[in-house]
N, C-alpha and C. Protein backbone atom coordinates (compact mmCIF):
# COMPACT_ATOMS: atom_id res chain seq x y z
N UNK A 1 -12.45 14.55 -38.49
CA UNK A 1 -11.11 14.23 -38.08
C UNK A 1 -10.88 14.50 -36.60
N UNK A 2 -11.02 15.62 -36.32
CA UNK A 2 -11.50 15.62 -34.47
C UNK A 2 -12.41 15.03 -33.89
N UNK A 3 -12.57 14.10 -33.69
CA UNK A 3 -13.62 13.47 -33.01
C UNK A 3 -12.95 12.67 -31.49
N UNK A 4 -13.45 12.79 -30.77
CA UNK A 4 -13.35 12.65 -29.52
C UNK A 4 -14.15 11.07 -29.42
N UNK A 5 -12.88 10.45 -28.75
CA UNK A 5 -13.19 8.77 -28.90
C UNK A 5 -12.97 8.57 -27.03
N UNK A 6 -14.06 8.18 -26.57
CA UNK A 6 -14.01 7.89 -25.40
C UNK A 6 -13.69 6.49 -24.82
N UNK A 7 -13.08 6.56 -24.25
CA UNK A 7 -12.60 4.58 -24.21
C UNK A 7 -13.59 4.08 -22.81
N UNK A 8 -13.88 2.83 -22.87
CA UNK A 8 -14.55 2.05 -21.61
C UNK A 8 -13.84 1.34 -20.97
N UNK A 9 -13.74 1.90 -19.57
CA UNK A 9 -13.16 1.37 -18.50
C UNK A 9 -14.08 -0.02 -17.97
N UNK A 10 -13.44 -0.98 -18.11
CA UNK A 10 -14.13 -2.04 -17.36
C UNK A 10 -14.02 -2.55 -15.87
N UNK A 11 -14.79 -2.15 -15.17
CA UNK A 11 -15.27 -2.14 -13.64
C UNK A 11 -15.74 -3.00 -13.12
N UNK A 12 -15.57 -4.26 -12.61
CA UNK A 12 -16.34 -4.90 -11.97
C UNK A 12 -15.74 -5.23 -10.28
N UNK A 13 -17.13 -5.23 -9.64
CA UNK A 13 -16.89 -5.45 -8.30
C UNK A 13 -16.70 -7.07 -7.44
N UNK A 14 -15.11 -7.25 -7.27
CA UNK A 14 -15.38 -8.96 -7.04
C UNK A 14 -14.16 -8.71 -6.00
N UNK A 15 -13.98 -9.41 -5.85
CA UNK A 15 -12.98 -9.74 -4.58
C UNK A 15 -11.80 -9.39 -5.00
N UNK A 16 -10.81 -9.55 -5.99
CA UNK A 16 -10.22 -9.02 -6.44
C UNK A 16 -10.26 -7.13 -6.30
N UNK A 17 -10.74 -6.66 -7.04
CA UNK A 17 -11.32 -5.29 -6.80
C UNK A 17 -11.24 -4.66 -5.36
N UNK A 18 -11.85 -5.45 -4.46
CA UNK A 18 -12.44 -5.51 -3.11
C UNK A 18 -10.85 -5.06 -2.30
N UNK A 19 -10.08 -6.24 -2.83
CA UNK A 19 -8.50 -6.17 -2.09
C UNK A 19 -7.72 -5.03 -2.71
N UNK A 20 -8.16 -4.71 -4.39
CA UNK A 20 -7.38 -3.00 -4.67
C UNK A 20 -7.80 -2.49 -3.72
N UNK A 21 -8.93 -1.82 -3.26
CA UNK A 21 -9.36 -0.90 -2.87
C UNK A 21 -9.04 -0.71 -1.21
N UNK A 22 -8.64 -2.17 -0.88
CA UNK A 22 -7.89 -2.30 0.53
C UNK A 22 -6.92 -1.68 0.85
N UNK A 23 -5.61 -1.97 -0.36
CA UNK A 23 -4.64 -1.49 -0.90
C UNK A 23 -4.74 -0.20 -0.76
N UNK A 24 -5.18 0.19 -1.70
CA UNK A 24 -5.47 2.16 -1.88
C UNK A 24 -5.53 3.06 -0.69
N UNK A 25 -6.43 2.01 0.30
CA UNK A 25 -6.56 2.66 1.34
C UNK A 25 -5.88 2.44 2.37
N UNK A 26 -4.91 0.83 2.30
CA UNK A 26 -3.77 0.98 3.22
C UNK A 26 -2.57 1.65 3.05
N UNK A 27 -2.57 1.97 1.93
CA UNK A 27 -1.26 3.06 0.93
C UNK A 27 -1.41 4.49 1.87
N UNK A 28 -2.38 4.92 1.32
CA UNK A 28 -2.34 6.22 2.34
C UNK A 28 -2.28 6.22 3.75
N UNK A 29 -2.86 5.46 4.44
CA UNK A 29 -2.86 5.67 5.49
C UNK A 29 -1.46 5.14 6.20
N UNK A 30 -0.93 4.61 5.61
CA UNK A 30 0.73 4.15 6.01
C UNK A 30 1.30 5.29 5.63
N UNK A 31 1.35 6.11 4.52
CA UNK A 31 2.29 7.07 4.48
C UNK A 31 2.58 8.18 5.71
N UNK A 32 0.69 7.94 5.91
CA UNK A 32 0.27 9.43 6.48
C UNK A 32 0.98 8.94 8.12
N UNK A 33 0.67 7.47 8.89
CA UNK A 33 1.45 6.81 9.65
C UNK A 33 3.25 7.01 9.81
N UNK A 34 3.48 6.87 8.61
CA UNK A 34 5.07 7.03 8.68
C UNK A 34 5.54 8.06 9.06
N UNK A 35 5.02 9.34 7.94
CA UNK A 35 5.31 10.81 8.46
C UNK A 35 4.77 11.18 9.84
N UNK A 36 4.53 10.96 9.59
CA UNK A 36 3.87 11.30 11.63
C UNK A 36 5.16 10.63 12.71
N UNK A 37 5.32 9.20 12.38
CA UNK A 37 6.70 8.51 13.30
C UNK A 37 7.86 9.53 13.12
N UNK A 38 7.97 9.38 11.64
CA UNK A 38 9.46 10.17 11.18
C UNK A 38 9.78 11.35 11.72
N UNK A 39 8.43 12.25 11.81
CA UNK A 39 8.46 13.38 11.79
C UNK A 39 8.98 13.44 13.70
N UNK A 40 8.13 12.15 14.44
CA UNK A 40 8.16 12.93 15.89
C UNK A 40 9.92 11.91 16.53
N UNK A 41 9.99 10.99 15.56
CA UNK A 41 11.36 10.55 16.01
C UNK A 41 12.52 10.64 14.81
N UNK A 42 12.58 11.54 14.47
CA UNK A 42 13.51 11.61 13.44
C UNK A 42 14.79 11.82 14.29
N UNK A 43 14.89 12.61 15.24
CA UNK A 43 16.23 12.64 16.05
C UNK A 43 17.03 11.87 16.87
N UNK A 44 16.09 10.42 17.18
CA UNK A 44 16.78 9.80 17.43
C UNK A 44 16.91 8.38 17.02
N UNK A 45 16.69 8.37 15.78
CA UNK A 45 16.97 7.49 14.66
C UNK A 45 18.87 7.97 14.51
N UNK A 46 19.47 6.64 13.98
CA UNK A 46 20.95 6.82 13.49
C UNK A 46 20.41 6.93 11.92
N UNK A 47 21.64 7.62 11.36
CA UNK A 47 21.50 8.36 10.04
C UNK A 47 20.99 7.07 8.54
N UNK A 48 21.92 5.89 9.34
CA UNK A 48 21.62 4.29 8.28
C UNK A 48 20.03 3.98 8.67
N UNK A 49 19.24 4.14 9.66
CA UNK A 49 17.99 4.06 10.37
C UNK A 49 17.18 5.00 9.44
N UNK A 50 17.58 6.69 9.60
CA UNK A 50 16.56 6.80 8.93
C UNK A 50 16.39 7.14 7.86
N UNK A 51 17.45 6.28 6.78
CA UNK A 51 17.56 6.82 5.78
C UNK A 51 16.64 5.40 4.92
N UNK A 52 17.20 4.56 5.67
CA UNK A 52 15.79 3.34 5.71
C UNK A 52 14.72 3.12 6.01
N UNK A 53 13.81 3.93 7.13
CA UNK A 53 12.86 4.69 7.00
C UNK A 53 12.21 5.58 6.04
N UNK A 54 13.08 6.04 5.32
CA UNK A 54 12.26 7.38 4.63
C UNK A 54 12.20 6.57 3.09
N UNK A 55 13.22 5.65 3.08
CA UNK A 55 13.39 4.55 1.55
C UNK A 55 11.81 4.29 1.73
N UNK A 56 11.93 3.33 2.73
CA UNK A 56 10.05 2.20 2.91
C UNK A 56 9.18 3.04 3.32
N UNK A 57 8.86 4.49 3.74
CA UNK A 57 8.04 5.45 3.76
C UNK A 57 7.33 5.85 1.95
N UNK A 58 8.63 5.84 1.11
CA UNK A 58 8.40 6.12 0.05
C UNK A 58 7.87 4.65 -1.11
N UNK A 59 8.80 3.98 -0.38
CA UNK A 59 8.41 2.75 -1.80
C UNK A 59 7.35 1.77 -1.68
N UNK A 60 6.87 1.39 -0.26
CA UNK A 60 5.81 0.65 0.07
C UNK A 60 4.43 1.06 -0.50
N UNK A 61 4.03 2.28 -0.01
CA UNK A 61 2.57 3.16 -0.65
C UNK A 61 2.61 3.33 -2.36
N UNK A 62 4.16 3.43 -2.77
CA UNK A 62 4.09 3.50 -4.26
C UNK A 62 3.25 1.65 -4.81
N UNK A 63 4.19 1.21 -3.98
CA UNK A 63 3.89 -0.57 -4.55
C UNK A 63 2.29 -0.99 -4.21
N UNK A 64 2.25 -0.44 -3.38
CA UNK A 64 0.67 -0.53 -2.56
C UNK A 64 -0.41 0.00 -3.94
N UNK A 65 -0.32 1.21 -4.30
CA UNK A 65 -1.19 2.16 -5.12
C UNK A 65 -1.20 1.80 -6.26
N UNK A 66 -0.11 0.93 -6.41
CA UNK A 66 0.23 0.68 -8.34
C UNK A 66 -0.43 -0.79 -7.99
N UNK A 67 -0.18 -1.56 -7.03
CA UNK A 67 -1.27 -2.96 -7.06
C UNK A 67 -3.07 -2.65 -6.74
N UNK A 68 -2.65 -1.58 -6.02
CA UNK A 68 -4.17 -1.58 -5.97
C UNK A 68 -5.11 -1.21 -7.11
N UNK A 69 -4.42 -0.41 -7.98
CA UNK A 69 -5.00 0.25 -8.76
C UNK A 69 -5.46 -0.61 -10.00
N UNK A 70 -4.11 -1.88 -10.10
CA UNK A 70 -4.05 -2.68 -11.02
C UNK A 70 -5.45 -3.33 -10.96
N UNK A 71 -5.54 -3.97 -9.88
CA UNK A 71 -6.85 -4.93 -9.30
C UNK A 71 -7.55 -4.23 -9.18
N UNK A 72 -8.03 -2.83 -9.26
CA UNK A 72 -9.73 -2.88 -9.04
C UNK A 72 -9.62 -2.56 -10.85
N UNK A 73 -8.63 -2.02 -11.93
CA UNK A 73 -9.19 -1.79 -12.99
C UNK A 73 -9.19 -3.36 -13.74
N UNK A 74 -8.07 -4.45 -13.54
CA UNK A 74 -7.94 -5.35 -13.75
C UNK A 74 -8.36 -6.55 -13.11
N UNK A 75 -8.63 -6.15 -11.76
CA UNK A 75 -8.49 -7.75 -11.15
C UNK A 75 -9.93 -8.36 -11.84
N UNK A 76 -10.89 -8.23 -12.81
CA UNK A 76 -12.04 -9.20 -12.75
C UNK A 76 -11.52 -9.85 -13.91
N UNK A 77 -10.08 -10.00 -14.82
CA UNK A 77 -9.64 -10.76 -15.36
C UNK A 77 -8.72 -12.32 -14.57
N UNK A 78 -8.34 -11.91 -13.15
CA UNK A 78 -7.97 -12.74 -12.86
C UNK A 78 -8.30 -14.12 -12.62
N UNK A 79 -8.02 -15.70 -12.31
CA UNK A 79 -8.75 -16.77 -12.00
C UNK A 79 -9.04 -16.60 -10.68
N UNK A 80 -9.46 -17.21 -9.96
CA UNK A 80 -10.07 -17.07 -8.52
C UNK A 80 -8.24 -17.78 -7.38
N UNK A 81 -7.52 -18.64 -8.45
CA UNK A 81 -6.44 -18.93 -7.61
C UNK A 81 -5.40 -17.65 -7.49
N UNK A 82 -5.29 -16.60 -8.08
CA UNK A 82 -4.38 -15.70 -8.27
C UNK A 82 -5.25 -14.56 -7.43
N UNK A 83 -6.28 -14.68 -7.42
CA UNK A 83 -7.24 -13.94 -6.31
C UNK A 83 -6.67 -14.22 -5.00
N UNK A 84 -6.83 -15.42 -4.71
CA UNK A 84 -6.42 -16.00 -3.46
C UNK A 84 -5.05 -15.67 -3.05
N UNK A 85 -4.35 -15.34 -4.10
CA UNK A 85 -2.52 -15.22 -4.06
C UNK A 85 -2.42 -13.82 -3.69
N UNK A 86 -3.16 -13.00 -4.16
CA UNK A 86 -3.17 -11.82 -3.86
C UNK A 86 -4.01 -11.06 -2.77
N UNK A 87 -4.89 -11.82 -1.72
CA UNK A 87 -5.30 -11.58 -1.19
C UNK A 87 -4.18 -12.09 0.25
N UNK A 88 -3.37 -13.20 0.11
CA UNK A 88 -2.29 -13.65 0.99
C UNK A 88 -1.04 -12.87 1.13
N UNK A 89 -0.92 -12.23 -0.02
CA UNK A 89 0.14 -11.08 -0.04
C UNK A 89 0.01 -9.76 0.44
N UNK A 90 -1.52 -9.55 0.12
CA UNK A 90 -2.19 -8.40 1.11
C UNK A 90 -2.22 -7.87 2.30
N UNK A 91 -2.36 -9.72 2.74
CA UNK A 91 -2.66 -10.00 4.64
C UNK A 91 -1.22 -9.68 4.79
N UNK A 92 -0.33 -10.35 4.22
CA UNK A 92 0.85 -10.38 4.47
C UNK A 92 1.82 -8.97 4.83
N UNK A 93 1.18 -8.25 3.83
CA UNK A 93 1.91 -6.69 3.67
C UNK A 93 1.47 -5.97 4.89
N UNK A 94 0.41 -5.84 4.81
CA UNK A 94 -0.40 -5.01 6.07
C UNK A 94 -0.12 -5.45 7.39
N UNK A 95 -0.01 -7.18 7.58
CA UNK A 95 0.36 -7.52 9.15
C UNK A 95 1.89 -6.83 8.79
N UNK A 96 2.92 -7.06 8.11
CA UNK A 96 4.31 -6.42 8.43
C UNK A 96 4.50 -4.79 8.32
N UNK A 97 3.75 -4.50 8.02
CA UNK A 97 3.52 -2.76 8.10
C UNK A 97 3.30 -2.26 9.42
N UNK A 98 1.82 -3.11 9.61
CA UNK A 98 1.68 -2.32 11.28
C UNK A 98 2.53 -2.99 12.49
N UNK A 99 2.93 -4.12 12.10
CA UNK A 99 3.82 -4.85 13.18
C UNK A 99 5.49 -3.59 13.20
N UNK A 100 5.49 -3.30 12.16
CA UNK A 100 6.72 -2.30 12.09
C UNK A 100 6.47 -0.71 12.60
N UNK A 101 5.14 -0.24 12.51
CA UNK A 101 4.47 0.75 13.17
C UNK A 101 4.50 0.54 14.44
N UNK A 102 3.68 -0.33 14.99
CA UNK A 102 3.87 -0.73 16.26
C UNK A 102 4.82 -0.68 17.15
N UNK A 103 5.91 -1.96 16.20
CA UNK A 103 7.06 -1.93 17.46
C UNK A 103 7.92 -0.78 17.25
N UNK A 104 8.27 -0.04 16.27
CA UNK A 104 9.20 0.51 16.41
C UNK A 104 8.69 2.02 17.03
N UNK A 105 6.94 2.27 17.23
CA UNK A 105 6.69 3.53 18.01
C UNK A 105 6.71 3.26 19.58
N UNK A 106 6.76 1.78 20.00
CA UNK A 106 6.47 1.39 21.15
C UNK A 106 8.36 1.47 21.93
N UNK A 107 9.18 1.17 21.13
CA UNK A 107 10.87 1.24 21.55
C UNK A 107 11.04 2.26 21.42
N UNK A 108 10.60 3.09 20.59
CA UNK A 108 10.89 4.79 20.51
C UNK A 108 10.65 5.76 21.34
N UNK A 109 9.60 5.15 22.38
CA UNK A 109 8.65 6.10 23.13
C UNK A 109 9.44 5.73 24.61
N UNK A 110 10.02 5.00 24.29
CA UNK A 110 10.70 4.25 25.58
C UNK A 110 12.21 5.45 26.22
């Protein structure tokens, strides 16, 4: 009656997978990015500023980690067109992340 039932994770390495693991690793490193901005311009942010800051500090890396995670345990079920969809949403996320890193450390410093 105790018996210990081990379940199999199915793993495969494809492009799909390839873009979780992009994910995972653009998740953290944006957080770790944000806190660092927040932390050295938090004072002169207005209170509606950085209370919208600390929202997309928190909810982006969540959305990031829960897709990434999806696709490397799931993505080798996907078709190769939903691959492609998710690899455009990827590009997509990451160019508006650091474009928002960017400009807003480059006006800040000003």
């Amino acid at each position: 009656m105790n018996e210990l039932i081990l379940m199999q994770v199915n793993f495969g390495f494809n492009t799909a997978s390839l873009i979780g693991f992009v994910q995972i690793i653009f998740a953290v490193a944006y957080i770790l990015a944000m806190i660092i901005l927040l932390i050295q311009h938090a004072r002169r942010l207005e209170t509606l500023s950085l209370i919208i800051y600390i929202f997309q500090t928190i909810i982006i890396p969540i959305f990031l980690l829960t897709s990434g995670l999806i696709l490397v345990f799931q993505g080798w079920r996907l078709d190769p067109i939903l691959q492609f969809m998710q690899f455009l949403l990827t590009v997509l996320i990451i160019y508006l992340c650091i474009k928002d890193i960017v400009i807003n450390g480059g006006y800040r410093n000003r």
